[in-house]
C-alpha atoms as a PDB file:
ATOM      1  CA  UNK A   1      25.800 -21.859 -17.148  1.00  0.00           C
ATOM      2  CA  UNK A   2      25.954 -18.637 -18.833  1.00  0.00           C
ATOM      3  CA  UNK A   3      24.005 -15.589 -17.761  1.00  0.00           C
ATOM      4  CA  UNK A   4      21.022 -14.996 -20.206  1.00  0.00           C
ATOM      5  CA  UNK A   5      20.880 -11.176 -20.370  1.00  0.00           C
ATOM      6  CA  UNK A   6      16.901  -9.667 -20.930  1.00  0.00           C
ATOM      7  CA  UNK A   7      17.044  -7.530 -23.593  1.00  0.00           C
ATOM      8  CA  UNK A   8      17.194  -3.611 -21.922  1.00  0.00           C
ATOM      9  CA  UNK A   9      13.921  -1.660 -22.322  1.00  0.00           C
ATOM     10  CA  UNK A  10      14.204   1.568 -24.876  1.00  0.00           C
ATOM     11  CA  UNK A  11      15.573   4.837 -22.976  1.00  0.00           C
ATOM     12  CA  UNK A  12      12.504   7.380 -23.087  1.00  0.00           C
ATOM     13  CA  UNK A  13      15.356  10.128 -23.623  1.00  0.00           C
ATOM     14  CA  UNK A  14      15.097  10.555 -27.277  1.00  0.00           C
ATOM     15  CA  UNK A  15      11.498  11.557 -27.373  1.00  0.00           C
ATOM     16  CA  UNK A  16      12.412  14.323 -25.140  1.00  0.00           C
ATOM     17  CA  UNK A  17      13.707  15.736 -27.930  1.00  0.00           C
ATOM     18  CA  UNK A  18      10.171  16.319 -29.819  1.00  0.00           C
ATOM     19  CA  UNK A  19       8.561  17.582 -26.835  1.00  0.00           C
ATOM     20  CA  UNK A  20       9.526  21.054 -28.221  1.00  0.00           C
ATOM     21  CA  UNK A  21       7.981  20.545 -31.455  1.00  0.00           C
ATOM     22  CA  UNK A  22       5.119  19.033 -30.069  1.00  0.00           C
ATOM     23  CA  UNK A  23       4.174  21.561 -27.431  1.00  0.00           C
ATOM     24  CA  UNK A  24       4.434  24.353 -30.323  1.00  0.00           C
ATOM     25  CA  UNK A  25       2.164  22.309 -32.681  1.00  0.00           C
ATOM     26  CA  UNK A  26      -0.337  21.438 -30.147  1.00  0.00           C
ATOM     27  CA  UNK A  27      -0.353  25.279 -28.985  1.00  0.00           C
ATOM     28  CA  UNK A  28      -0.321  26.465 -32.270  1.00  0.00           C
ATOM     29  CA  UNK A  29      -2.336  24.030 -34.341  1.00  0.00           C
ATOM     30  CA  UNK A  30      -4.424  21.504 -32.410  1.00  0.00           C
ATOM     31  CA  UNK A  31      -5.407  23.886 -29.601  1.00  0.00           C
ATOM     32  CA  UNK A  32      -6.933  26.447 -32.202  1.00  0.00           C
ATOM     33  CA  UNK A  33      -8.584  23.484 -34.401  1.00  0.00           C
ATOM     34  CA  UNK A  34     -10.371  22.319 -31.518  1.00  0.00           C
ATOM     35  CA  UNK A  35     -11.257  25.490 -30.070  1.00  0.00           C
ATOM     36  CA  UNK A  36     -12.888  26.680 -33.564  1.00  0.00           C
ATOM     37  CA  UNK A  37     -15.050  23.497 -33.321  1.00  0.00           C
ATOM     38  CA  UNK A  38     -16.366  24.057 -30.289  1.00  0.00           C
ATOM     39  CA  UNK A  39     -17.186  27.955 -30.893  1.00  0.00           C
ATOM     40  CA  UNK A  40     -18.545  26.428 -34.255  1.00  0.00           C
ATOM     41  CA  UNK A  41     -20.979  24.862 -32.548  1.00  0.00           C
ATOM     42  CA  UNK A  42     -22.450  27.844 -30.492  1.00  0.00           C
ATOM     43  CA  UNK A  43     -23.545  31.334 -30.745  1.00  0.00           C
ATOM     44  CA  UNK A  44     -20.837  33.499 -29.253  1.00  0.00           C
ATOM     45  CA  UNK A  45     -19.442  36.766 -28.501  1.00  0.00           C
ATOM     46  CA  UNK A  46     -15.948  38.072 -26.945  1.00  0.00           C
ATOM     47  CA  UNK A  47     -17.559  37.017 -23.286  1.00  0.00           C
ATOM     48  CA  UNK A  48     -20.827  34.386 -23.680  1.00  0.00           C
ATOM     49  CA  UNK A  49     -20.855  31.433 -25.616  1.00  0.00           C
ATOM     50  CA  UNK A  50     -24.720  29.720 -25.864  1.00  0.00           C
ATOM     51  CA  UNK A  51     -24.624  25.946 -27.353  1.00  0.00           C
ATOM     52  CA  UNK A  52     -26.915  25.368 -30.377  1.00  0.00           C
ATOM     53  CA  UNK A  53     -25.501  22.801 -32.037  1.00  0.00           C
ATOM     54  CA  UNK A  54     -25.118  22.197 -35.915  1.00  0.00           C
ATOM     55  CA  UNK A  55     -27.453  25.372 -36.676  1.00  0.00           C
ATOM     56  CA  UNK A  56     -24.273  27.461 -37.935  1.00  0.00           C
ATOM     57  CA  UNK A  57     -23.494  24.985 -40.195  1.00  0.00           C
ATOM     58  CA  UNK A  58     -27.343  24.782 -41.417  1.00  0.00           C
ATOM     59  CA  UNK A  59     -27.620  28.178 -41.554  1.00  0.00           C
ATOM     60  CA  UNK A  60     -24.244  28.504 -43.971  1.00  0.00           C
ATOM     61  CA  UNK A  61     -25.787  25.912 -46.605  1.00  0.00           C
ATOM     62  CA  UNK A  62     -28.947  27.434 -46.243  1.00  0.00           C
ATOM     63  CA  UNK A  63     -27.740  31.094 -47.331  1.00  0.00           C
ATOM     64  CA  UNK A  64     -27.715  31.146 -51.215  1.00  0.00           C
ATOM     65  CA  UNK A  65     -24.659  34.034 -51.117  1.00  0.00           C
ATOM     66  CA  UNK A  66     -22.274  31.770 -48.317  1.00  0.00           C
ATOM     67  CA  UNK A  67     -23.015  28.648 -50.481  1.00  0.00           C
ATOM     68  CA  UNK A  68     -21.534  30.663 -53.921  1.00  0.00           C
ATOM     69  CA  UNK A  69     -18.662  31.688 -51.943  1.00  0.00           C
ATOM     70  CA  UNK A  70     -18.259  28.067 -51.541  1.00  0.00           C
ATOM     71  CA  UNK A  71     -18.608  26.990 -55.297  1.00  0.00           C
ATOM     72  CA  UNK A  72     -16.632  30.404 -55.851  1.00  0.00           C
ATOM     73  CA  UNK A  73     -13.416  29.265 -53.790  1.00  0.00           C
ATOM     74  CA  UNK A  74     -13.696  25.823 -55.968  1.00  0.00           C
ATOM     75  CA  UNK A  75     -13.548  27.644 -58.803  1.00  0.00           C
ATOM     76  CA  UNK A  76     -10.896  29.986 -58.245  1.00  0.00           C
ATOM     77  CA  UNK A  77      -8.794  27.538 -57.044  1.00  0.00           C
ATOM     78  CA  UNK A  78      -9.454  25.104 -59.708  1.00  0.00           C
ATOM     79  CA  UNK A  79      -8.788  27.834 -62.301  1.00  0.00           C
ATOM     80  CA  UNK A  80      -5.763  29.493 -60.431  1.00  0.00           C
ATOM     81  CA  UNK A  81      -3.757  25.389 -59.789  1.00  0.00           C
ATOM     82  CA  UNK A  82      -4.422  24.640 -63.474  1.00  0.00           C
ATOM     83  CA  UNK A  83      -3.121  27.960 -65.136  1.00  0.00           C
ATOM     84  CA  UNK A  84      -0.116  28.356 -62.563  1.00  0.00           C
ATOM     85  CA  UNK A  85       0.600  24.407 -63.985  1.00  0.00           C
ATOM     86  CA  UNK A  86       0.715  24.707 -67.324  1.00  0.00           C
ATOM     87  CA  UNK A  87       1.989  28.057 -67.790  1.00  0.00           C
ATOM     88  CA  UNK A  88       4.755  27.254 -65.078  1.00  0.00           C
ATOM     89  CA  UNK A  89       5.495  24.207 -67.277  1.00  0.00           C
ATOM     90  CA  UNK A  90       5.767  26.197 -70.549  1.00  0.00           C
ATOM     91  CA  UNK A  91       8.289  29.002 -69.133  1.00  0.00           C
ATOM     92  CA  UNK A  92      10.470  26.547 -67.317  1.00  0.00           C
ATOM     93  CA  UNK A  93      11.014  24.701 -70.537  1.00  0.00           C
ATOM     94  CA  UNK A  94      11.273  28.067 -72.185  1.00  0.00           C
ATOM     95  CA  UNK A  95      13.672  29.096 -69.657  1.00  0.00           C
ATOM     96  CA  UNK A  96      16.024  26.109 -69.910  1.00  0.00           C
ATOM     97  CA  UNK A  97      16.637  26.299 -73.099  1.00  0.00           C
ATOM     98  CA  UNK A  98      19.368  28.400 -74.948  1.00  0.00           C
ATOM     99  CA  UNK A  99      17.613  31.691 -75.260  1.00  0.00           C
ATOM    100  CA  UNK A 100      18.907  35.541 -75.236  1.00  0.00           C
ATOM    101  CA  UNK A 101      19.203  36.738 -71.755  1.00  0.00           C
ATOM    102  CA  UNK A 102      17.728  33.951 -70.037  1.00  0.00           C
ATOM    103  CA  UNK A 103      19.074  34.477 -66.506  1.00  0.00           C
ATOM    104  CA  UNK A 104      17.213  38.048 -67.026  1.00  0.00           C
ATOM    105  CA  UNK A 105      13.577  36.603 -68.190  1.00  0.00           C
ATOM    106  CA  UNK A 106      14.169  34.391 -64.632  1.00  0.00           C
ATOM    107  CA  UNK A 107      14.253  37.055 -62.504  1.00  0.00           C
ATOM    108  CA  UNK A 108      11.413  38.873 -64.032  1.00  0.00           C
ATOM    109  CA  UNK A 109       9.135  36.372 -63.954  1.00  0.00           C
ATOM    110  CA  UNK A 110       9.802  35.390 -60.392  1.00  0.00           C
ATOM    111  CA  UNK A 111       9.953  38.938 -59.048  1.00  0.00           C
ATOM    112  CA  UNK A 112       5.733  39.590 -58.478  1.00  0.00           C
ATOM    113  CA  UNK A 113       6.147  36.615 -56.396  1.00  0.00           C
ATOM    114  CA  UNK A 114       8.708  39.108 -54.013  1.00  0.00           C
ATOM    115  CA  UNK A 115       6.032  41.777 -54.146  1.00  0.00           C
ATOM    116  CA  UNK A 116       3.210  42.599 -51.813  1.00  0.00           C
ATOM    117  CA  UNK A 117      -0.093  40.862 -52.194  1.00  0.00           C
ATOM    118  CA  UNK A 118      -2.185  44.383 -51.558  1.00  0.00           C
ATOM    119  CA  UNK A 119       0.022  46.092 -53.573  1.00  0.00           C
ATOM    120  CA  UNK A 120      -0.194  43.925 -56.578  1.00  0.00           C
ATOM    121  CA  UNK A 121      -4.312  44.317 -56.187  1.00  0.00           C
ATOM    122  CA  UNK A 122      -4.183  48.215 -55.787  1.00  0.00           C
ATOM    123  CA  UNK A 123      -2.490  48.370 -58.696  1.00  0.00           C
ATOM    124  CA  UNK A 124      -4.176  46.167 -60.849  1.00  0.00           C
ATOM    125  CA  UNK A 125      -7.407  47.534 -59.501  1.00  0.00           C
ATOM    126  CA  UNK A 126      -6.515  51.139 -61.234  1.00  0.00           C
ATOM    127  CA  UNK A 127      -4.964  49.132 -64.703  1.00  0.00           C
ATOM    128  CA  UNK A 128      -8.602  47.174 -64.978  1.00  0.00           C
ATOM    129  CA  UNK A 129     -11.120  50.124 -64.385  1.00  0.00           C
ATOM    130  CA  UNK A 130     -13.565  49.877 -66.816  1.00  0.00           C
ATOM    131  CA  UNK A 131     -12.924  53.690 -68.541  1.00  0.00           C
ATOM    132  CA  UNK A 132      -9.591  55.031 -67.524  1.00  0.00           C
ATOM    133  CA  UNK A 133      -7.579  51.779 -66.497  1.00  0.00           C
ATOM    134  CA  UNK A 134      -4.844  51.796 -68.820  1.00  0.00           C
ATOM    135  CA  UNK A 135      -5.565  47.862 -70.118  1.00  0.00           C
ATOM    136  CA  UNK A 136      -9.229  49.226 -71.606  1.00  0.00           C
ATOM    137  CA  UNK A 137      -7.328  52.606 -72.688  1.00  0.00           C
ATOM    138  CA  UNK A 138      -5.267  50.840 -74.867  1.00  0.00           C
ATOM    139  CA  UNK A 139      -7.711  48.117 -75.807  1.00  0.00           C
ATOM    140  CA  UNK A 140      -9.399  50.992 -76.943  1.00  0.00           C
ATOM    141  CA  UNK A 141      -6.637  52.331 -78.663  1.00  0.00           C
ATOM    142  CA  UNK A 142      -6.971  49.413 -81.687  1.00  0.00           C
ATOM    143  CA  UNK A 143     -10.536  49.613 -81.570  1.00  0.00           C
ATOM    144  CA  UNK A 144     -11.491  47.084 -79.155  1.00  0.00           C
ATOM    145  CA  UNK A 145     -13.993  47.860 -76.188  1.00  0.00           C
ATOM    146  CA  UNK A 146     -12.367  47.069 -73.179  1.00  0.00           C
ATOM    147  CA  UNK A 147     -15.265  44.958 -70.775  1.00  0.00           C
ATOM    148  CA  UNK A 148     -15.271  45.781 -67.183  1.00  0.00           C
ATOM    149  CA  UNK A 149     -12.935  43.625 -66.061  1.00  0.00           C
ATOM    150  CA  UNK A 150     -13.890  44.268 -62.155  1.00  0.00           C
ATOM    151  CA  UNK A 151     -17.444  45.734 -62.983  1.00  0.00           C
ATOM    152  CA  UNK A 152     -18.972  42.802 -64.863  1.00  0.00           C
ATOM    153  CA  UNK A 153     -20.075  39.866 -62.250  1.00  0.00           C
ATOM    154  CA  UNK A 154     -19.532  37.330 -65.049  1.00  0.00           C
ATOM    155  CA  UNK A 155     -15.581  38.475 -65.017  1.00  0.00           C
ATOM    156  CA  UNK A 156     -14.694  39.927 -61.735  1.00  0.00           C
ATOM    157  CA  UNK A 157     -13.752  36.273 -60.499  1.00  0.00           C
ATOM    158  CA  UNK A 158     -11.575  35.352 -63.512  1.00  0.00           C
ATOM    159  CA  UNK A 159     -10.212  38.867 -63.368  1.00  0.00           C
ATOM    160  CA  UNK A 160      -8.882  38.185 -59.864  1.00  0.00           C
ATOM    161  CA  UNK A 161      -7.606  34.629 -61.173  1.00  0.00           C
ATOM    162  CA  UNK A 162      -5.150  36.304 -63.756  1.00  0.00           C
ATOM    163  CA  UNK A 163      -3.592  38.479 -61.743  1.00  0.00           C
ATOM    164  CA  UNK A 164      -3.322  35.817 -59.022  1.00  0.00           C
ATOM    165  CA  UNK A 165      -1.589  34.030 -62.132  1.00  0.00           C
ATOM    166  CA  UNK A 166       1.105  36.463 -62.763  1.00  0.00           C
ATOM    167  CA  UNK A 167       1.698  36.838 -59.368  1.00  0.00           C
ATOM    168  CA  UNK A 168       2.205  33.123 -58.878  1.00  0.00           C
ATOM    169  CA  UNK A 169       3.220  31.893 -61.880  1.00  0.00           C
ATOM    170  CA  UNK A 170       6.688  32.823 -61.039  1.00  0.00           C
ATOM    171  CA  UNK A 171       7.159  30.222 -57.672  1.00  0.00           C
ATOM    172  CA  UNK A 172       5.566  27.315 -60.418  1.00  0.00           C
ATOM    173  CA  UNK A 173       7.886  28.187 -63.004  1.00  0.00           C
ATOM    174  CA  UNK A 174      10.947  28.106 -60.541  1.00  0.00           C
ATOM    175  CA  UNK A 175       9.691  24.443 -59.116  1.00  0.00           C
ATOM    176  CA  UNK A 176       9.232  23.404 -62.878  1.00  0.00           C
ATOM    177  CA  UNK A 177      12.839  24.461 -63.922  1.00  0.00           C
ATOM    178  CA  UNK A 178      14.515  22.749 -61.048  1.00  0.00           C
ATOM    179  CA  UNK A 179      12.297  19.750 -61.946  1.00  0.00           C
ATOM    180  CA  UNK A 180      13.932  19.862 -65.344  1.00  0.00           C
ATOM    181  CA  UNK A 181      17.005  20.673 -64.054  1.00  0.00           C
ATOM    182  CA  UNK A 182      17.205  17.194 -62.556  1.00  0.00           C
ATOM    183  CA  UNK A 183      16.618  15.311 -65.949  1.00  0.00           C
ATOM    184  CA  UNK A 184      19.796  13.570 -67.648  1.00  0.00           C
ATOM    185  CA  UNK A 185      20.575  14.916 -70.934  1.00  0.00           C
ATOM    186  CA  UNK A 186      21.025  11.459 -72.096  1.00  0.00           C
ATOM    187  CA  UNK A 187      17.346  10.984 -72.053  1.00  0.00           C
ATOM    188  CA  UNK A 188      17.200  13.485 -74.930  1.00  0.00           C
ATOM    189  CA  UNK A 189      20.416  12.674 -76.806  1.00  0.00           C
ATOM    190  CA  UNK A 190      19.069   9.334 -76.831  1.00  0.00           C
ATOM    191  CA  UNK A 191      15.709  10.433 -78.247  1.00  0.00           C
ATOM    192  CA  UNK A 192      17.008  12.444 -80.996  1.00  0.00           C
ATOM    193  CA  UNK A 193      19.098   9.786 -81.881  1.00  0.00           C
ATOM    194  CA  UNK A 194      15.824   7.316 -82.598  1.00  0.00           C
ATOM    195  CA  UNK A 195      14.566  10.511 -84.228  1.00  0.00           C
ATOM    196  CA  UNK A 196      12.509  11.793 -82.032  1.00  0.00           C
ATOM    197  CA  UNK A 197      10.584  15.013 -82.558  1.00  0.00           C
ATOM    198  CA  UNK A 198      10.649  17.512 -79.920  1.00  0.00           C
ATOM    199  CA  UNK A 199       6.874  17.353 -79.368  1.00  0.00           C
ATOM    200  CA  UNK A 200       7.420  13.347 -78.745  1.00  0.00           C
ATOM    201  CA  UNK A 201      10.571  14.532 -76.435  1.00  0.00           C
ATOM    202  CA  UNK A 202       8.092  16.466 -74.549  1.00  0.00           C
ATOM    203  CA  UNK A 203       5.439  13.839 -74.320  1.00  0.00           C
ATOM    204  CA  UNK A 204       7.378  11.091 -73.605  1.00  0.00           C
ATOM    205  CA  UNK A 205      10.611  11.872 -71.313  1.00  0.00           C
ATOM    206  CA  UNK A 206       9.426  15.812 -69.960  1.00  0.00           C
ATOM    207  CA  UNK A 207       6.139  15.188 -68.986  1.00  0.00           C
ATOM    208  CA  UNK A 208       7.098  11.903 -66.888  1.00  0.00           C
ATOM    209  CA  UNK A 209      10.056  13.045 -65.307  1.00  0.00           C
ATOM    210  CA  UNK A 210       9.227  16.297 -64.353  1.00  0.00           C
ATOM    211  CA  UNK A 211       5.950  14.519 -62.336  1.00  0.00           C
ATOM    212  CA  UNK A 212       7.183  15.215 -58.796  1.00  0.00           C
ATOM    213  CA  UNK A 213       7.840  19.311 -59.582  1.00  0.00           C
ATOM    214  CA  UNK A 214       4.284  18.874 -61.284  1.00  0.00           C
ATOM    215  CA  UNK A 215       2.610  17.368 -57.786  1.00  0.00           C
ATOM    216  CA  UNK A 216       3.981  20.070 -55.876  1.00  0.00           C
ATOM    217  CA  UNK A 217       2.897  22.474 -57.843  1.00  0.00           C
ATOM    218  CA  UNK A 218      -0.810  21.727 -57.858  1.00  0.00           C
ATOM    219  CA  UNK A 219      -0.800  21.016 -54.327  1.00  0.00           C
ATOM    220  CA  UNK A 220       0.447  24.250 -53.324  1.00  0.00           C
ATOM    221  CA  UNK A 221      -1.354  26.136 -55.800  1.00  0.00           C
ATOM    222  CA  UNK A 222      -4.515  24.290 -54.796  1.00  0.00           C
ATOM    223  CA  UNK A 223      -3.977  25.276 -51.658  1.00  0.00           C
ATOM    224  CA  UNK A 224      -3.491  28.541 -51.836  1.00  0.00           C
ATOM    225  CA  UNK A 225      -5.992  29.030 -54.159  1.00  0.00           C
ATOM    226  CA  UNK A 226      -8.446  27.311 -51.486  1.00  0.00           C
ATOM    227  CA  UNK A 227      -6.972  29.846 -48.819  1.00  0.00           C
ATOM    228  CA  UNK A 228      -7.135  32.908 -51.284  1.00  0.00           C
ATOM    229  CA  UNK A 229      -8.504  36.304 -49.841  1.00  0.00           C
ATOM    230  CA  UNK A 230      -6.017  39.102 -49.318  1.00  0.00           C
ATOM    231  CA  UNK A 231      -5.738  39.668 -53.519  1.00  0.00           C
ATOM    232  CA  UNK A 232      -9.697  39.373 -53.951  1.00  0.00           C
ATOM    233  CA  UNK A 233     -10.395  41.524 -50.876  1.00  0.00           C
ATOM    234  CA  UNK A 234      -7.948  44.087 -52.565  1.00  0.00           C
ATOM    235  CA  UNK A 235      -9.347  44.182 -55.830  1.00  0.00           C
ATOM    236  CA  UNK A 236     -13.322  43.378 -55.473  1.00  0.00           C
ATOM    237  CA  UNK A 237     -14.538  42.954 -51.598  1.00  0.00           C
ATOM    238  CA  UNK A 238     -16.168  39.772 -53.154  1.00  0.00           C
ATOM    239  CA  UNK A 239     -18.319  42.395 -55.662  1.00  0.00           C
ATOM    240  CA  UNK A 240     -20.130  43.029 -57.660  1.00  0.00           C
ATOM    241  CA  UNK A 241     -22.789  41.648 -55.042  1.00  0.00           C
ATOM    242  CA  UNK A 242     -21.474  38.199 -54.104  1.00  0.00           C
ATOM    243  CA  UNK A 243     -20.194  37.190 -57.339  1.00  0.00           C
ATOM    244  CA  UNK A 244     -16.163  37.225 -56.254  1.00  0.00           C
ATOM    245  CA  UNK A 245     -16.722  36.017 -53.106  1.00  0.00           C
ATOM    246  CA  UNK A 246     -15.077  33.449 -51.134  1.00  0.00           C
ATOM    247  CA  UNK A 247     -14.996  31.150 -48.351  1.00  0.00           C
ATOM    248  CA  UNK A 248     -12.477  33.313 -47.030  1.00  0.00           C
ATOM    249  CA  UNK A 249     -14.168  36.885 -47.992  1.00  0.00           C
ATOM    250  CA  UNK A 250     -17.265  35.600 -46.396  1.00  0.00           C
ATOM    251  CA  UNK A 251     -15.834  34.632 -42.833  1.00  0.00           C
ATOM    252  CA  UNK A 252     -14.622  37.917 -42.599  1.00  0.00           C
ATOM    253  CA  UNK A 253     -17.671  39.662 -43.330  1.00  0.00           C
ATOM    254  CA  UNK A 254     -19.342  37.264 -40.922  1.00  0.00           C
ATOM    255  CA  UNK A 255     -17.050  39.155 -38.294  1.00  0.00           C
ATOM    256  CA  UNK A 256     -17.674  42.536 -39.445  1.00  0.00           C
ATOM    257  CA  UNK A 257     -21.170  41.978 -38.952  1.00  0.00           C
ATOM    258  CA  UNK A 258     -20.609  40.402 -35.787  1.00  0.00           C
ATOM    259  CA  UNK A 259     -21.944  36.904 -36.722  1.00  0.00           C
ATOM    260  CA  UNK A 260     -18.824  35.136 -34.840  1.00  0.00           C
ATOM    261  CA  UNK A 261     -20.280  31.547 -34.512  1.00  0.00           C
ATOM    262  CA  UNK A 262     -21.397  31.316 -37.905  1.00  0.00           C
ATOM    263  CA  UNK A 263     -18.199  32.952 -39.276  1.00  0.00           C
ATOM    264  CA  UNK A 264     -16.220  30.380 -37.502  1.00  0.00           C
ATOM    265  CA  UNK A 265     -18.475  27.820 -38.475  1.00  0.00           C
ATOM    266  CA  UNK A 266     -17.033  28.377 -41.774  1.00  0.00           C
ATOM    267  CA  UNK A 267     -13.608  28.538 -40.642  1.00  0.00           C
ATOM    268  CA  UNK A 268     -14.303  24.529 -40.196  1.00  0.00           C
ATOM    269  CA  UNK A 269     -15.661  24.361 -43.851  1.00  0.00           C
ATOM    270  CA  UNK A 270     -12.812  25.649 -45.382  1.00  0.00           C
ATOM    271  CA  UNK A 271     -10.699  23.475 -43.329  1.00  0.00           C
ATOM    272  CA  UNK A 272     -12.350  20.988 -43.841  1.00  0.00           C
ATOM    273  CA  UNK A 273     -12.634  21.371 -47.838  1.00  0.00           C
ATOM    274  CA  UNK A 274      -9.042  22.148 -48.223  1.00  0.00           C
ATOM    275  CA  UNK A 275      -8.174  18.702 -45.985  1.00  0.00           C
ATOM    276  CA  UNK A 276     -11.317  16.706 -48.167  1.00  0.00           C
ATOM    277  CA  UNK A 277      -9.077  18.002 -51.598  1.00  0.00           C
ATOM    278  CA  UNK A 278      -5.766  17.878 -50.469  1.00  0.00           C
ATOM    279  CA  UNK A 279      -5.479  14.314 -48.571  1.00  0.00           C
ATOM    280  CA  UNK A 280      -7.009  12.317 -51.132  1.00  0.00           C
ATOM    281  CA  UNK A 281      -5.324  14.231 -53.968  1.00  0.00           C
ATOM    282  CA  UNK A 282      -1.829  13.741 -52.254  1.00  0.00           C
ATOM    283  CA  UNK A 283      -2.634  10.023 -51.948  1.00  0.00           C
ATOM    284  CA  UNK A 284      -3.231   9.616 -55.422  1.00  0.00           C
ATOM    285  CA  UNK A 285      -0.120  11.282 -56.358  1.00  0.00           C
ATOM    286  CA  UNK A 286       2.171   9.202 -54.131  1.00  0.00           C
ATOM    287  CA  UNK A 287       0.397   6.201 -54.829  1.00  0.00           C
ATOM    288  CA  UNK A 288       0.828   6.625 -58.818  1.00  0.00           C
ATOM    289  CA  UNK A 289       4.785   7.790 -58.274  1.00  0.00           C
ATOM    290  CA  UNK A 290       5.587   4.787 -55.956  1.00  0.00           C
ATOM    291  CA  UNK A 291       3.624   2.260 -59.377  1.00  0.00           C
ATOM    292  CA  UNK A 292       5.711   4.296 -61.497  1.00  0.00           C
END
């Protein structure tokens, strides 16, 4: 009678392998996630740490300034995901078409990306002020009074968003074109054949196909737009008043004043906003691409 052989049990060795990767991640990631929860719960300094519960968190909603740099961050990163989209969209099909010196218009759109976040706000911070900045100076120039683009509360937020937009706009544009990149010419050959437009050809065989580029796009700009600080704390510290603040501005003004627990207390709210927007948005996307 033949020997029935038990099926072997699975060698442990491959997961060896990960333990790397999972010792940095837990060191890196989980270790400070669950250490910021704790501290969020309690009223610390660099040596004592005193348990008081969810009274950070109260005292964050309960602060009419920390709750606008809450709505502020939505905004910003609202207005930031949806500009960087559709302009990116525009000068990638710009871009791929047959134009004068197109490898040239590339590499000048995409080069603020290579340039230094501070630097970009220094400078912008001189080109908006309100009397000598050269924008105003030569608004001015045609007869049109320049408004304080960094002075006005009503503007210093949107301010902040356009230059975030030419600084960014460049990464979008370079997903988009790669996106478009990827499309079969016959799609369009075919289109013009059945007479097409090149509005329709847009509508119908662009807007579809480039959907992937499109999801990454607002996912990372969302993200970072979420996660903004170093260009607004360049240009405004969150001013005038509170009116450019954000999550981020406010957590570190929380530390300069030496309110740690309730600074880190929003360290979880941001986290936790950017993982409320992100998951579900990400879900939606995949969901709708794997239907299509």
């Amino acid at each position: 009678m033949p020997e029935i052989r038990r099926p072997s049990r699975p060698s442990p060795y491959p997961l060896w392998f990960f333990l790397p990767a999972a010792i940095v991640y837990g060191v890196l990631f989980l270790l400070p996630t669950v250490t910021s929860l704790w501290y969020s719960l309690t009223r610390w300094d660099l040596t004592t740490a005193e348990f008081i519960g969810l009274d950070n968190f109260r005292q964050f909603f309960s602060e009419p300034f920390l709750v606008q740099g809450l709505v502020n961050t939505l905004i910003y990163a609202v207005t930031t995901s949806g500009l960087k989209t559709i302009c990116g969209l525009l000068l990638a099909v710009l871009l791929t078409s047959n134009i004068v010196a197109r490898g040239l218009l590339r590499t000048m759109i995409f080069f603020p990306v290579l340039v230094s976040t501070i630097g970009i706000g220094i400078t912008f911070t001189v080109l908006m002020h309100p009397t000598r900045g050269v924008i105003n100076v030569a608004l001015g120039a045609i007869g049109i009074a320049g408004p304080g683009w960094l002075t006005n509360p009503a503007l210093a937020l949107f301010s902040v968003a356009l230059v975030d937009l030419w600084k960014g706009v460049g990464l979008a544009t370079l997903i988009f074109i790669a996106g478009l990149s990827a499309i079969s010419p016959d799609y369009y050959e075919a289109a013009r054949i059945d007479g097409a437009t090149r509005a329709q050809q847009f509508r119908r065989i662009t807007l579809p196909l480039v959907r992937p580029a499109t999801i990454t796009v607002v996912t990372l700009s969302l993200i970072g737009g979420l996660r903004s600080f170093d260009l607004i704390w360049a240009m405004t510290r969150g001013g005038p008043g509170f009116s450019s603040d954000v999550i981020a501005s406010v957590i570190y003004k929380q530390y300069q004043a030496g309110f740690y627990g309730l600074s880190t207390a929003g360290n979880v709210i941001l986290f936790a906003l950017i993982a409320a927007i992100i998951l579900p948005l990400s879900l939606i996307f995949n969901r709708r691409e794997v239907e299509s």
